[in-house]
C-alpha atoms as a PDB file:
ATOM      1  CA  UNK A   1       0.444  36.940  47.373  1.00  0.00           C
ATOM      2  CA  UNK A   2       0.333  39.996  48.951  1.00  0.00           C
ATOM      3  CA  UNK A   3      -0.093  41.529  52.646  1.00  0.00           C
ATOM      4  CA  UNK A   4      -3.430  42.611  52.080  1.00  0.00           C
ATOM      5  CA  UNK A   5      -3.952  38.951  51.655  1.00  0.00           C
ATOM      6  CA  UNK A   6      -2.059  37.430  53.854  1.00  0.00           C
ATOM      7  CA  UNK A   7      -4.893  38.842  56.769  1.00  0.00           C
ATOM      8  CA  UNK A   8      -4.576  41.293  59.678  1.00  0.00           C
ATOM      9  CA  UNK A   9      -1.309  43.331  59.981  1.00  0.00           C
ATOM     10  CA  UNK A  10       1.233  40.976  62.287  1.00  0.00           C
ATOM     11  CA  UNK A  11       4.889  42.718  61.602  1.00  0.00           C
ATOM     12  CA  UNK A  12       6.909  43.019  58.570  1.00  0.00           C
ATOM     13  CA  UNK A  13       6.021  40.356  55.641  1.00  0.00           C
ATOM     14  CA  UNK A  14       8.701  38.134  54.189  1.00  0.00           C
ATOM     15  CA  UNK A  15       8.106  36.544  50.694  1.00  0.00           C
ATOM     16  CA  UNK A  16      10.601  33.763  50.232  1.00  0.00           C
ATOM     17  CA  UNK A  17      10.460  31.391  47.031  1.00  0.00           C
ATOM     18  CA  UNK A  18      11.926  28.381  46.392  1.00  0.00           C
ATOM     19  CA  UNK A  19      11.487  25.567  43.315  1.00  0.00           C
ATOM     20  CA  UNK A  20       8.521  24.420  44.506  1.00  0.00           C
ATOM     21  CA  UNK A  21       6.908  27.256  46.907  1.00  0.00           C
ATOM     22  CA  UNK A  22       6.502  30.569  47.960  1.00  0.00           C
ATOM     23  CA  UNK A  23       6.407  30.665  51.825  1.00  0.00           C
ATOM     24  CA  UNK A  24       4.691  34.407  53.319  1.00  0.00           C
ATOM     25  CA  UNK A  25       6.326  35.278  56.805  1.00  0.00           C
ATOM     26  CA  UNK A  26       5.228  37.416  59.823  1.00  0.00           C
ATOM     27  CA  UNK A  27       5.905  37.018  63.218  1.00  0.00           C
ATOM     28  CA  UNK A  28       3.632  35.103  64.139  1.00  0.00           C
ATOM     29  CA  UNK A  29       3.031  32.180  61.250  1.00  0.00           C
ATOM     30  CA  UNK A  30       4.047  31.242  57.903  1.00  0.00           C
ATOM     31  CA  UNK A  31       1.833  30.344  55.308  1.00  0.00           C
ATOM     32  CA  UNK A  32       3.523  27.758  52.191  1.00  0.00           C
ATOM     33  CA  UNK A  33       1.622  28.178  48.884  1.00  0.00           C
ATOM     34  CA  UNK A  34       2.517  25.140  46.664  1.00  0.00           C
ATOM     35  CA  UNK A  35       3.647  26.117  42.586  1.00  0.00           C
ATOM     36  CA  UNK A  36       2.013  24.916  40.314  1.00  0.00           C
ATOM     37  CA  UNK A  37       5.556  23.250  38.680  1.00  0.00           C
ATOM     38  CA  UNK A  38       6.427  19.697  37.252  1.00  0.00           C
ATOM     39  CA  UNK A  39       9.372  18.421  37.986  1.00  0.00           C
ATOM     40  CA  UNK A  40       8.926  14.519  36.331  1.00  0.00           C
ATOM     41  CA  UNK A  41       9.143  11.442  37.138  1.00  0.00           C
ATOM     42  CA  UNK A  42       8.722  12.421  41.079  1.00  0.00           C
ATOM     43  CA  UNK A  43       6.625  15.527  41.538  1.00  0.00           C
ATOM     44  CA  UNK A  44       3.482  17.618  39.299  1.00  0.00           C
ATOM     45  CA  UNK A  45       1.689  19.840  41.061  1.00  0.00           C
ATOM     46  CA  UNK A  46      -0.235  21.547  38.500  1.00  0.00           C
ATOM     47  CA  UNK A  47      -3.599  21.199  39.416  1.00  0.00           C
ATOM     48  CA  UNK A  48      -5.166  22.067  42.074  1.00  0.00           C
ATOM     49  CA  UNK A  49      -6.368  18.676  43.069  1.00  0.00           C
ATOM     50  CA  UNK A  50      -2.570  17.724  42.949  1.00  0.00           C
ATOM     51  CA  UNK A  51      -1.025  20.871  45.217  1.00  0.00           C
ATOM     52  CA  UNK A  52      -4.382  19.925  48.046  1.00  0.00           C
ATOM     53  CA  UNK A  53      -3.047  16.149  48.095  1.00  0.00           C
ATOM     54  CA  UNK A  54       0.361  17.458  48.069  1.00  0.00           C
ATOM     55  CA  UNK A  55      -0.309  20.139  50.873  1.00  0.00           C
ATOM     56  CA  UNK A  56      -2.046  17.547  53.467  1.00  0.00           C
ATOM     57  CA  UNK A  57       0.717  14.868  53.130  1.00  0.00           C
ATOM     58  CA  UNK A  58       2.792  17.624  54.245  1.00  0.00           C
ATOM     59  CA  UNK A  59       1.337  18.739  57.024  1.00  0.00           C
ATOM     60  CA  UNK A  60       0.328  14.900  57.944  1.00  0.00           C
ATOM     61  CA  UNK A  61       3.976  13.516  57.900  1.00  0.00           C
ATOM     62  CA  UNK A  62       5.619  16.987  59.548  1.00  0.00           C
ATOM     63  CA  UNK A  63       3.280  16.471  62.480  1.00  0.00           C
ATOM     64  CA  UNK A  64       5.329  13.274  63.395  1.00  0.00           C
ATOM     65  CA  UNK A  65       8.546  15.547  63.881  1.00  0.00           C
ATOM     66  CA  UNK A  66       6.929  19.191  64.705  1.00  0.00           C
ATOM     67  CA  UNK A  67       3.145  18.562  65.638  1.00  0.00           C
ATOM     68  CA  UNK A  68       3.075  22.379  67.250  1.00  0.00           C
ATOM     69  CA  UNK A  69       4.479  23.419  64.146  1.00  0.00           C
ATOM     70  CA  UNK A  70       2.033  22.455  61.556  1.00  0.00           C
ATOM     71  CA  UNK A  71      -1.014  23.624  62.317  1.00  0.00           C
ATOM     72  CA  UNK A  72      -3.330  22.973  59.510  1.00  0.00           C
ATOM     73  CA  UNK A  73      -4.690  23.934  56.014  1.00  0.00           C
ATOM     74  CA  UNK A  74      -6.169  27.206  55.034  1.00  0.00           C
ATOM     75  CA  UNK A  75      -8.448  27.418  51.954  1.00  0.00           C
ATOM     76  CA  UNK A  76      -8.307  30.420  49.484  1.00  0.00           C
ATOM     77  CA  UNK A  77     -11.548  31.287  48.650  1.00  0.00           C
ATOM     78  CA  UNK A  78     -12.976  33.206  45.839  1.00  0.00           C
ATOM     79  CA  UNK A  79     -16.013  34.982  45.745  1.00  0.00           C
ATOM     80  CA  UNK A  80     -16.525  37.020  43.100  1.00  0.00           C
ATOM     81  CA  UNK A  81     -13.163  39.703  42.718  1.00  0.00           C
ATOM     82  CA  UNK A  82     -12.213  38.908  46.414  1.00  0.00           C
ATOM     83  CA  UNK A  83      -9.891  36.538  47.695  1.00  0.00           C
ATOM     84  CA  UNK A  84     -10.056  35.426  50.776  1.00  0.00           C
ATOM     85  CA  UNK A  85      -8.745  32.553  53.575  1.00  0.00           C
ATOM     86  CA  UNK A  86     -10.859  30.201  55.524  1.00  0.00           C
ATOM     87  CA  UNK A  87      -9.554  27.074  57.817  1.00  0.00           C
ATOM     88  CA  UNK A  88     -10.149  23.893  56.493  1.00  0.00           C
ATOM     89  CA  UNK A  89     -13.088  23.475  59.540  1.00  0.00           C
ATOM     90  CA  UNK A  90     -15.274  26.599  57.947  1.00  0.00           C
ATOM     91  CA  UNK A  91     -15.540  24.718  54.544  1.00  0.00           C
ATOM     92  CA  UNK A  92     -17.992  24.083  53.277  1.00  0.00           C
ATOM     93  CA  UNK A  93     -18.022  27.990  52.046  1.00  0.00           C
ATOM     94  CA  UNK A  94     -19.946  29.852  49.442  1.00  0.00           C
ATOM     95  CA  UNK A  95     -16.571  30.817  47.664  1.00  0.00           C
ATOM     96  CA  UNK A  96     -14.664  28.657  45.222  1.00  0.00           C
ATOM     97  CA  UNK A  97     -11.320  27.138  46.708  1.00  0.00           C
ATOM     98  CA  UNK A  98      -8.689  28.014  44.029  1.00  0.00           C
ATOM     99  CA  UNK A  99      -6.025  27.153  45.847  1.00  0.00           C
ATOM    100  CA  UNK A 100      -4.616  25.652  49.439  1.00  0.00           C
ATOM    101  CA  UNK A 101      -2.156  26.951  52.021  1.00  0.00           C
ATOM    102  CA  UNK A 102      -0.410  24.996  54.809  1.00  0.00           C
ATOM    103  CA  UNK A 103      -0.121  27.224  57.943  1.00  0.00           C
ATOM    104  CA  UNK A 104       2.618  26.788  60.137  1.00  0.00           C
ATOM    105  CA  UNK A 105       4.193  28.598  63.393  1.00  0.00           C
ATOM    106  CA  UNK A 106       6.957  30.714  62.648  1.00  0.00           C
ATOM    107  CA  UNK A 107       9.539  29.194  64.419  1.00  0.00           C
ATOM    108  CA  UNK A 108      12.994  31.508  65.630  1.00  0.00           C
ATOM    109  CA  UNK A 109      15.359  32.134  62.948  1.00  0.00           C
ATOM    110  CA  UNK A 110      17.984  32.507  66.212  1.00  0.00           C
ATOM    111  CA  UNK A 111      17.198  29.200  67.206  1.00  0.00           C
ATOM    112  CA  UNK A 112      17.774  27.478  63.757  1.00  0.00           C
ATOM    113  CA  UNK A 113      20.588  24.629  64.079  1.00  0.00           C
ATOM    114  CA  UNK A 114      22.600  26.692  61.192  1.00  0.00           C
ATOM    115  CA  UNK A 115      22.122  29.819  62.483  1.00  0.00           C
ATOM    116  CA  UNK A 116      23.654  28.453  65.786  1.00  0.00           C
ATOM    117  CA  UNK A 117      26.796  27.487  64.100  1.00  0.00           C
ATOM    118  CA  UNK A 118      27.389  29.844  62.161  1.00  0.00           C
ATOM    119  CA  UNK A 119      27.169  32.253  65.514  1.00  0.00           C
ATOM    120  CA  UNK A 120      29.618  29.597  67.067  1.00  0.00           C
ATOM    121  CA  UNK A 121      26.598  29.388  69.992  1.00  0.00           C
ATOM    122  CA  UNK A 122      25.821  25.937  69.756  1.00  0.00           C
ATOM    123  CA  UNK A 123      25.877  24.028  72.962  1.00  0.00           C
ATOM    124  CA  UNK A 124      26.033  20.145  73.646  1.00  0.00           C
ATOM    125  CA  UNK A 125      23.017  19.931  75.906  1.00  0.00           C
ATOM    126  CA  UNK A 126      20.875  21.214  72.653  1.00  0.00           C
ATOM    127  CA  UNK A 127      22.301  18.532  70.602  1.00  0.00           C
ATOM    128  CA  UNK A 128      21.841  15.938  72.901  1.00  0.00           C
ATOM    129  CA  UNK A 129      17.889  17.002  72.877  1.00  0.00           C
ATOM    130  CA  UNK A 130      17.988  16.635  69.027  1.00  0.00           C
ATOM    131  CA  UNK A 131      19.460  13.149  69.274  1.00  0.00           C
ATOM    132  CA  UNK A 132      16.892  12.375  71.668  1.00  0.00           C
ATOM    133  CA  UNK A 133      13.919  13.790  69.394  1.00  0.00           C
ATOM    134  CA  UNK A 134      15.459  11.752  66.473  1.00  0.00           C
ATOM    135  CA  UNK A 135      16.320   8.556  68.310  1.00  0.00           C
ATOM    136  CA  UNK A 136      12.421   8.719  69.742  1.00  0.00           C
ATOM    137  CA  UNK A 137      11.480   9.639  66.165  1.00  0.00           C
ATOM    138  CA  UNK A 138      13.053   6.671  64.651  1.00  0.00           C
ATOM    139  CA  UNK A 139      11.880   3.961  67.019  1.00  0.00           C
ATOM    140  CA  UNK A 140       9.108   4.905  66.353  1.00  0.00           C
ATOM    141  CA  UNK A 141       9.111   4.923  62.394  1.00  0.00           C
ATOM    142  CA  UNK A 142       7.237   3.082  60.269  1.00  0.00           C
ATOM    143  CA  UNK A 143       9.789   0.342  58.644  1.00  0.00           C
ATOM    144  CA  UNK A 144      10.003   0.347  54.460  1.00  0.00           C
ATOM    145  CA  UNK A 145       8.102  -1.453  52.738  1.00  0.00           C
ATOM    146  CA  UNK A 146      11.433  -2.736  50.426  1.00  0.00           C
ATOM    147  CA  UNK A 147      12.911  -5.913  50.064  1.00  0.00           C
ATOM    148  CA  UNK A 148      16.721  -5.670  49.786  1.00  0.00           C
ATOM    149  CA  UNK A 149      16.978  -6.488  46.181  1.00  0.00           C
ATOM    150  CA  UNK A 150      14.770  -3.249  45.894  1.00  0.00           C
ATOM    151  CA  UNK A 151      17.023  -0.677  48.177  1.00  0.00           C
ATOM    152  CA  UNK A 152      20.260  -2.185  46.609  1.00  0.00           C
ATOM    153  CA  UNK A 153      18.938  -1.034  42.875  1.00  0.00           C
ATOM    154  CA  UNK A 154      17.421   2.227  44.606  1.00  0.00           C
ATOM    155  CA  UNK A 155      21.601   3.203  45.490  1.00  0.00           C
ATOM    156  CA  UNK A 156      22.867   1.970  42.659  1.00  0.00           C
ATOM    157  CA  UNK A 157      19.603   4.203  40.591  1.00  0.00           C
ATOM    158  CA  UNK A 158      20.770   7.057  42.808  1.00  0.00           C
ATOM    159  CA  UNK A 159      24.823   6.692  41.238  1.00  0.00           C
ATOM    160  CA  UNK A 160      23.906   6.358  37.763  1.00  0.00           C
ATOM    161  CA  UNK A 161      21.681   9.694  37.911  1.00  0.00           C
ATOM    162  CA  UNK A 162      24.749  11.398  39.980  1.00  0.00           C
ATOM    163  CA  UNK A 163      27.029  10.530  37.241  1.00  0.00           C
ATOM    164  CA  UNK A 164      24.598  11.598  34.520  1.00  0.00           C
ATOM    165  CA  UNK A 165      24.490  14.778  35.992  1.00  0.00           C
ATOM    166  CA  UNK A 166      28.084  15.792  37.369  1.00  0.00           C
ATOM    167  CA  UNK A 167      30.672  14.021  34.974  1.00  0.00           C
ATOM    168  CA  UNK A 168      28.939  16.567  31.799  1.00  0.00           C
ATOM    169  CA  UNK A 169      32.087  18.166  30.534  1.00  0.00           C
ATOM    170  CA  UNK A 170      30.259  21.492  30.733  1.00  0.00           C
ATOM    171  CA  UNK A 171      30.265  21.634  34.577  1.00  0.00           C
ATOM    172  CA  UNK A 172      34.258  20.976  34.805  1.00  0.00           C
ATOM    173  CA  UNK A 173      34.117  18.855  38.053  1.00  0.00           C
ATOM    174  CA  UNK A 174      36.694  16.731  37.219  1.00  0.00           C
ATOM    175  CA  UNK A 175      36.509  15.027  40.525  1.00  0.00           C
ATOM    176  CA  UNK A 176      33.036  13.386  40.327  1.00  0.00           C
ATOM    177  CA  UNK A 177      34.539  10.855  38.285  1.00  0.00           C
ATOM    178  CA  UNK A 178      37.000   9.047  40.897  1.00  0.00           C
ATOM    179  CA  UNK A 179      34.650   9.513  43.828  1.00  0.00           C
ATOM    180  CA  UNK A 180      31.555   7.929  41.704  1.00  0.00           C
ATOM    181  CA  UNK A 181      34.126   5.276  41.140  1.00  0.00           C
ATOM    182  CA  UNK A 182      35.172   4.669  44.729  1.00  0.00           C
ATOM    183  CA  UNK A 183      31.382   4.518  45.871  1.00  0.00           C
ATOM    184  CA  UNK A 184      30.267   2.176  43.240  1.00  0.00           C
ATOM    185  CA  UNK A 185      33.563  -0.248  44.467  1.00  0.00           C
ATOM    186  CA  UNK A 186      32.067   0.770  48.197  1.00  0.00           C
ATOM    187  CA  UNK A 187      28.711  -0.502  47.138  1.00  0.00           C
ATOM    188  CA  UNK A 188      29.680  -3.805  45.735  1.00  0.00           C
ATOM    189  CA  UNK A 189      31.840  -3.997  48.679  1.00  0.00           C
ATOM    190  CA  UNK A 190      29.078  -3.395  51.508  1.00  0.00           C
ATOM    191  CA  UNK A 191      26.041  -5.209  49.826  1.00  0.00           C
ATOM    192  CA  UNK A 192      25.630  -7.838  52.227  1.00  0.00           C
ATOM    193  CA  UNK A 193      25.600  -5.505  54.694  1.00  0.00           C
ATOM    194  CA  UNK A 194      23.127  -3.309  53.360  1.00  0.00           C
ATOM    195  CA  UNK A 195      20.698  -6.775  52.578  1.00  0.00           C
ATOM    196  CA  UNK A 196      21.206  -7.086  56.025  1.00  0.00           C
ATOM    197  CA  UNK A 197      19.627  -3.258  57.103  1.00  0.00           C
ATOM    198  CA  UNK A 198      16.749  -4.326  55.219  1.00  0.00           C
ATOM    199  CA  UNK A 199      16.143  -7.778  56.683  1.00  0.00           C
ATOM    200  CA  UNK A 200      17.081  -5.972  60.162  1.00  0.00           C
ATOM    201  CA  UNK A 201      13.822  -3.825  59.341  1.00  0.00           C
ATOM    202  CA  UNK A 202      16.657  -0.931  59.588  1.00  0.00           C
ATOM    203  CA  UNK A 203      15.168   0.907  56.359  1.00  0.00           C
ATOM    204  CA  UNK A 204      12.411   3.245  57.578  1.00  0.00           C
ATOM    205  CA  UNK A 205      10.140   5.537  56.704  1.00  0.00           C
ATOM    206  CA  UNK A 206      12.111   8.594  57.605  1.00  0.00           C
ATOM    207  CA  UNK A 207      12.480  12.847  57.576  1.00  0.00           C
ATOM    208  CA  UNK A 208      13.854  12.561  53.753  1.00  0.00           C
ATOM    209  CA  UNK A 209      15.537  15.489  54.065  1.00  0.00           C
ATOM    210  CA  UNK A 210      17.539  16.268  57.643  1.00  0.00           C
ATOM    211  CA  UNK A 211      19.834  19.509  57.253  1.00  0.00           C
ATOM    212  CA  UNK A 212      20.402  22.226  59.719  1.00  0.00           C
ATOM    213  CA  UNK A 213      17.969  24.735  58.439  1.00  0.00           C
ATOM    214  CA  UNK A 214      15.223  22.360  58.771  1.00  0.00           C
ATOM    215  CA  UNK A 215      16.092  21.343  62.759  1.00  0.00           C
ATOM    216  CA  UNK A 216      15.101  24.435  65.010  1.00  0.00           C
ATOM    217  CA  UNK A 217      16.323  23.739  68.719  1.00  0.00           C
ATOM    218  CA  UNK A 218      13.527  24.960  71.098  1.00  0.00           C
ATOM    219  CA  UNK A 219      12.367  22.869  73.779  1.00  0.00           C
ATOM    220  CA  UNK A 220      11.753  20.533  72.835  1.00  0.00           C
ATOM    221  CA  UNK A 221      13.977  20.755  69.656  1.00  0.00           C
ATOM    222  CA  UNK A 222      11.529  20.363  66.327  1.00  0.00           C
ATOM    223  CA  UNK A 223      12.763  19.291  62.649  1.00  0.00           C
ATOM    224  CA  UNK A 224      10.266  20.573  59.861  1.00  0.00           C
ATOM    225  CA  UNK A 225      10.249  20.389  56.087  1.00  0.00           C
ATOM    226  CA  UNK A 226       9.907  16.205  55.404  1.00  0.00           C
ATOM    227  CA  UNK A 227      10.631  14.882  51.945  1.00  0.00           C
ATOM    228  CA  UNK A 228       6.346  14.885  51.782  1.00  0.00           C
ATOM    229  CA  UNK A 229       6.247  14.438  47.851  1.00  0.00           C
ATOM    230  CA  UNK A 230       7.596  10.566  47.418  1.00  0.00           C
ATOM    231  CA  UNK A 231       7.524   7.898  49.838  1.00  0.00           C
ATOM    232  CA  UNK A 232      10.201   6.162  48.544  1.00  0.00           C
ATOM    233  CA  UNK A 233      13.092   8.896  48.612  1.00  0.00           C
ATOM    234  CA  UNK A 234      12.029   8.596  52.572  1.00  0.00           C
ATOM    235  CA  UNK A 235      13.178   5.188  53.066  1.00  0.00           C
ATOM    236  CA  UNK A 236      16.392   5.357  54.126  1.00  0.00           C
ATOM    237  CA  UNK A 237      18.379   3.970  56.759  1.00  0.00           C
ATOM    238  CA  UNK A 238      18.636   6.202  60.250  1.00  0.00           C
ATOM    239  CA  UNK A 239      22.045   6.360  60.171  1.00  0.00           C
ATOM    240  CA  UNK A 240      21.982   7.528  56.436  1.00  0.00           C
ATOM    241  CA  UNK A 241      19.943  10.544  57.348  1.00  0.00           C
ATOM    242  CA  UNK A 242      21.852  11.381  60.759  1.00  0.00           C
ATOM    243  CA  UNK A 243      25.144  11.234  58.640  1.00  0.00           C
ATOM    244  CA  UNK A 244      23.536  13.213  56.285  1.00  0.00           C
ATOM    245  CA  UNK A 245      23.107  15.610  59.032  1.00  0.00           C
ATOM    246  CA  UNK A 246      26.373  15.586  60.337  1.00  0.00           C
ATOM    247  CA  UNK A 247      28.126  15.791  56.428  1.00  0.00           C
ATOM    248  CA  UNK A 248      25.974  19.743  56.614  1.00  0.00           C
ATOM    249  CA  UNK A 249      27.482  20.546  59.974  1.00  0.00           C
ATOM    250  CA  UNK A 250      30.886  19.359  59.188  1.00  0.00           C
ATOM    251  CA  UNK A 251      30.710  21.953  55.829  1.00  0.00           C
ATOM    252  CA  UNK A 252      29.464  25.217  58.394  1.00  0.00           C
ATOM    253  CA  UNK A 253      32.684  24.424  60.577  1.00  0.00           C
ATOM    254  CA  UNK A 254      31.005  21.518  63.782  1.00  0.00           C
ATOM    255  CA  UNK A 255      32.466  18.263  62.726  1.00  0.00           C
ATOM    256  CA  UNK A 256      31.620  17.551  66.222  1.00  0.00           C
ATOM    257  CA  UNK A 257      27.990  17.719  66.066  1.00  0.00           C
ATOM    258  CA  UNK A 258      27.651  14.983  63.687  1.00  0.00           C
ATOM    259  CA  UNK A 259      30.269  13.371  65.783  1.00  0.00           C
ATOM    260  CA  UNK A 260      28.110  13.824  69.220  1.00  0.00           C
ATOM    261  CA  UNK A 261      24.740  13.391  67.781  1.00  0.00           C
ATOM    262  CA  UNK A 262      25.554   9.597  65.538  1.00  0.00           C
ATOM    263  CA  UNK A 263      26.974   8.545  69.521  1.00  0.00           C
ATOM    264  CA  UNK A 264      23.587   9.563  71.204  1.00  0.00           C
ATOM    265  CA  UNK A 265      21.617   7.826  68.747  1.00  0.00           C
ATOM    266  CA  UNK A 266      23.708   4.731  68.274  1.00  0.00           C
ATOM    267  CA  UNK A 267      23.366   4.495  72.206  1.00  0.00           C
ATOM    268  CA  UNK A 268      19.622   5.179  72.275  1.00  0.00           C
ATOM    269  CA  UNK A 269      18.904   3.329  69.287  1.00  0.00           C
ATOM    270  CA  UNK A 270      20.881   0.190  70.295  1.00  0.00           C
ATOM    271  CA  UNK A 271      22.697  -0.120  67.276  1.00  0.00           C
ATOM    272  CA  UNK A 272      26.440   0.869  65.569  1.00  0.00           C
ATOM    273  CA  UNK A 273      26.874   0.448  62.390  1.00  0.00           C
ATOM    274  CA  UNK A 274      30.063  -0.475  61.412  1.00  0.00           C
ATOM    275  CA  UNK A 275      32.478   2.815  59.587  1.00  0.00           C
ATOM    276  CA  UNK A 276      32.361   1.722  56.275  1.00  0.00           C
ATOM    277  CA  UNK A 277      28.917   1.486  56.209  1.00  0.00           C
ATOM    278  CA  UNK A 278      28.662   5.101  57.438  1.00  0.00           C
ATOM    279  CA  UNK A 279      31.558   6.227  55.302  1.00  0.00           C
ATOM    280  CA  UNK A 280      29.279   4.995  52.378  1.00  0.00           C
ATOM    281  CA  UNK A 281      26.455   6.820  53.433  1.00  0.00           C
ATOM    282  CA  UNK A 282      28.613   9.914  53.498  1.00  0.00           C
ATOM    283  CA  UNK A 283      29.510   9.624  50.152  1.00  0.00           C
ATOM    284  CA  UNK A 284      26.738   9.287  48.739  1.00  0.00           C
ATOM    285  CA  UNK A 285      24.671  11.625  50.415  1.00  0.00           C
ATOM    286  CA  UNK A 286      27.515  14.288  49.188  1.00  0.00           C
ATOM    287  CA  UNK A 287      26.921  13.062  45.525  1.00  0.00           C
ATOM    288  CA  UNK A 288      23.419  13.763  46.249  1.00  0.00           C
ATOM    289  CA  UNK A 289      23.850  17.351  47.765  1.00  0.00           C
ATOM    290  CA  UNK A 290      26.127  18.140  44.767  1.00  0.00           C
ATOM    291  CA  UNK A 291      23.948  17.104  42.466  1.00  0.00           C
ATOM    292  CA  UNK A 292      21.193  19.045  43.204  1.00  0.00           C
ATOM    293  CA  UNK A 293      23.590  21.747  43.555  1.00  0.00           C
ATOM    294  CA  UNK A 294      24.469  21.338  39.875  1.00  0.00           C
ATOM    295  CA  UNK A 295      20.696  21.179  38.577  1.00  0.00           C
ATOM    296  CA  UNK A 296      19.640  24.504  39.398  1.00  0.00           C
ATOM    297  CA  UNK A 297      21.692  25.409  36.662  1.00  0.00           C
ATOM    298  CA  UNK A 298      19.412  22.920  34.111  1.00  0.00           C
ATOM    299  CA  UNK A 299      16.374  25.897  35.124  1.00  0.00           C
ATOM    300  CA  UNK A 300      15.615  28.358  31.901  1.00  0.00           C
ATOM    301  CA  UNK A 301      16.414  31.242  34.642  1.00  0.00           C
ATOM    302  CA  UNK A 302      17.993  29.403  38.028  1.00  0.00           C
ATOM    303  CA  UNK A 303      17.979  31.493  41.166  1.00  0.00           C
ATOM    304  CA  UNK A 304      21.687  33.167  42.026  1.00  0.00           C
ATOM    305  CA  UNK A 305      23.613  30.557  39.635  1.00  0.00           C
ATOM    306  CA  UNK A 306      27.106  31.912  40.785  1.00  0.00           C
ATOM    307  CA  UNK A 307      26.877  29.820  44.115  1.00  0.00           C
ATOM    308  CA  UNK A 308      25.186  26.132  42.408  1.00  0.00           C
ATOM    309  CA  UNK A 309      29.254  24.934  40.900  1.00  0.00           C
ATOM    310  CA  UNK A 310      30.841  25.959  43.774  1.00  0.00           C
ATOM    311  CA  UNK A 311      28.589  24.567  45.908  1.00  0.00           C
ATOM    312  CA  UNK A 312      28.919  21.705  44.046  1.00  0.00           C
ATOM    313  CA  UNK A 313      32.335  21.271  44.166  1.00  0.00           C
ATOM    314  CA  UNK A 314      32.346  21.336  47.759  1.00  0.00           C
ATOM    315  CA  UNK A 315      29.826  18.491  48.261  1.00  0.00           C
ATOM    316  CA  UNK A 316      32.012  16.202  45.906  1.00  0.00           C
ATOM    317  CA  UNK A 317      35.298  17.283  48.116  1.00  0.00           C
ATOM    318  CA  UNK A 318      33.610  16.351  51.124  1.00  0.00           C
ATOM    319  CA  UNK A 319      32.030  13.352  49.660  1.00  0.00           C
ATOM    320  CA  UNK A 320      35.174  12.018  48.686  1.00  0.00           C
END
């Protein structure tokens, strides 16, 4: 991708890439351009029919959080040697659509819930707007479609591919051991309980992946960048994914955000789950964060693998 075409000059162009994208910045927009990468049993994206269905169930289920945000697909066109980008609405085109882009507003990097705590500028009122957002967001979610039986195997699914992963002797994280052991005891412990979220129609169809650089706090504050490629790892309990939340603000240094935002919601959402149940969503969503930590280092060539073990290391810490 390059500026000439990304369109009309609009600022300085940013190229960032991740596993499964390259995202093209200016000030004004940014435009996501799907890879086309297989990552089995959950995500292929190789063809181009595969990266369109992929691209409109992201911009479909972002809407719910940031509907300013996401504003639609663009089409890249070839005709002849020239490349070139239409809206979805021009189409039919004489060009050939080789590939599709979801275009989005570029939102303030200042504004970004990690940038704010890193700069120690982070002020209650704002997260009291995200907890509303969420808590509006929630009650209004679609519940899973999962019987208990289902979400109970689904954890225990999640544990045995954490320990897979982060008790191989060539990683030296001698600690995943004893904190996979305490959760699995925590699971048997709390299933009733968690037979109960089900049956309470607590398990919905959520975000799928709530962190701080995915929650930007304008007015009113948006969250962007859903879990858009599997339904299933989106059915999670709300407290799961607002603990979730509050585990990545506790590692940047504001235990009390988590702490401030789980109140809100359990007042606005009329309903507290007891600690251990939250403690046990803790857990394992560190596992989780340090095991996909870990995996960049299973890529041929992984992006900046210095950081991926200690990273790792820190989610099991703060897991356990």
């Amino acid at each position: 991708m390059s500026p000439h075409a990304h369109g009309p000059n609009t600022g300085p162009i940013e190229l960032i890439e991740t596993h499964m994208s390259w995202v093209v910045l200016d000030n004004e927009q940014a435009l996501k351009l799907k890879k086309p990468v297989c990552y089995p049993p959950l995500y292929d994206c190789r063809t181009l029919q595969a990266r369109e269905r992929d691209a409109r169930s992201e911009l479909r289920l972002n809407r719910r959080l940031a509907p300013e945000v996401y504003l639609g697909l663009l089409a890249v066109q070839r005709e002849g040697n020239r490349l070139s980008l239409l809206p979805e609405a021009a189409l039919p085109a004489p060009g050939q659509t080789v590939d599709w882009l979801v275009q989005m507003r570029h939102l303030p990097a200042d504004r970004m819930l990690d940038r704010l705590i890193r700069a120690s500028n982070l002020q209650t009122a704002q997260v009291d707007a995200l907890a509303l957002t969420l808590s509006r967001f929630y009650q209004q979610a679609t519940p899973a479609p999962i019987d208990a039986e289902a979400y109970l195997a689904q954890l225990r699914l999640e544990q045995h591919r954490h320990r897979q992963l982060l008790t191989q002797p060539r990683f030296g994280l001698t600690m995943a051991g004893p904190a996979l052991d305490k959760i699995d005891n925590a699971l048997a412990q709390q299933a009733d309980l968690l037979r109960q979220r089900v049956r309470q129609r607590r398990i919905i169809d959520g975000h799928g992946d709530l962190r701080p650089e995915h929650v930007c706090l304008t007015d009113p504050p948006v969250v962007i960048d859903c879990l858009a490629f599997s339904d299933q790892l989106r059915w999670v309990d709300a407290f799961d994914e607002l603990v979730a939340l509050a585990l990545e603000c506790e590692r940047l240094g504001a235990a009390w955000v988590g702490k401030q935002l789980l109140a809100r919601c359990a007042e606005r959402l009329e309903d507290a789950p007891p600690p251990a149940l939250l403690q046990l969503y803790r857990a394992t969503r560190g596992l989780l964060r340090a095991r996909l930590a870990v995996a960049h280092l299973l890529d041929a060539r992984p992006l900046h693998p210095e950081r991926w073990l200690a990273l790792g290391r820190q989610y099991i810490e703060l897991a356990a």
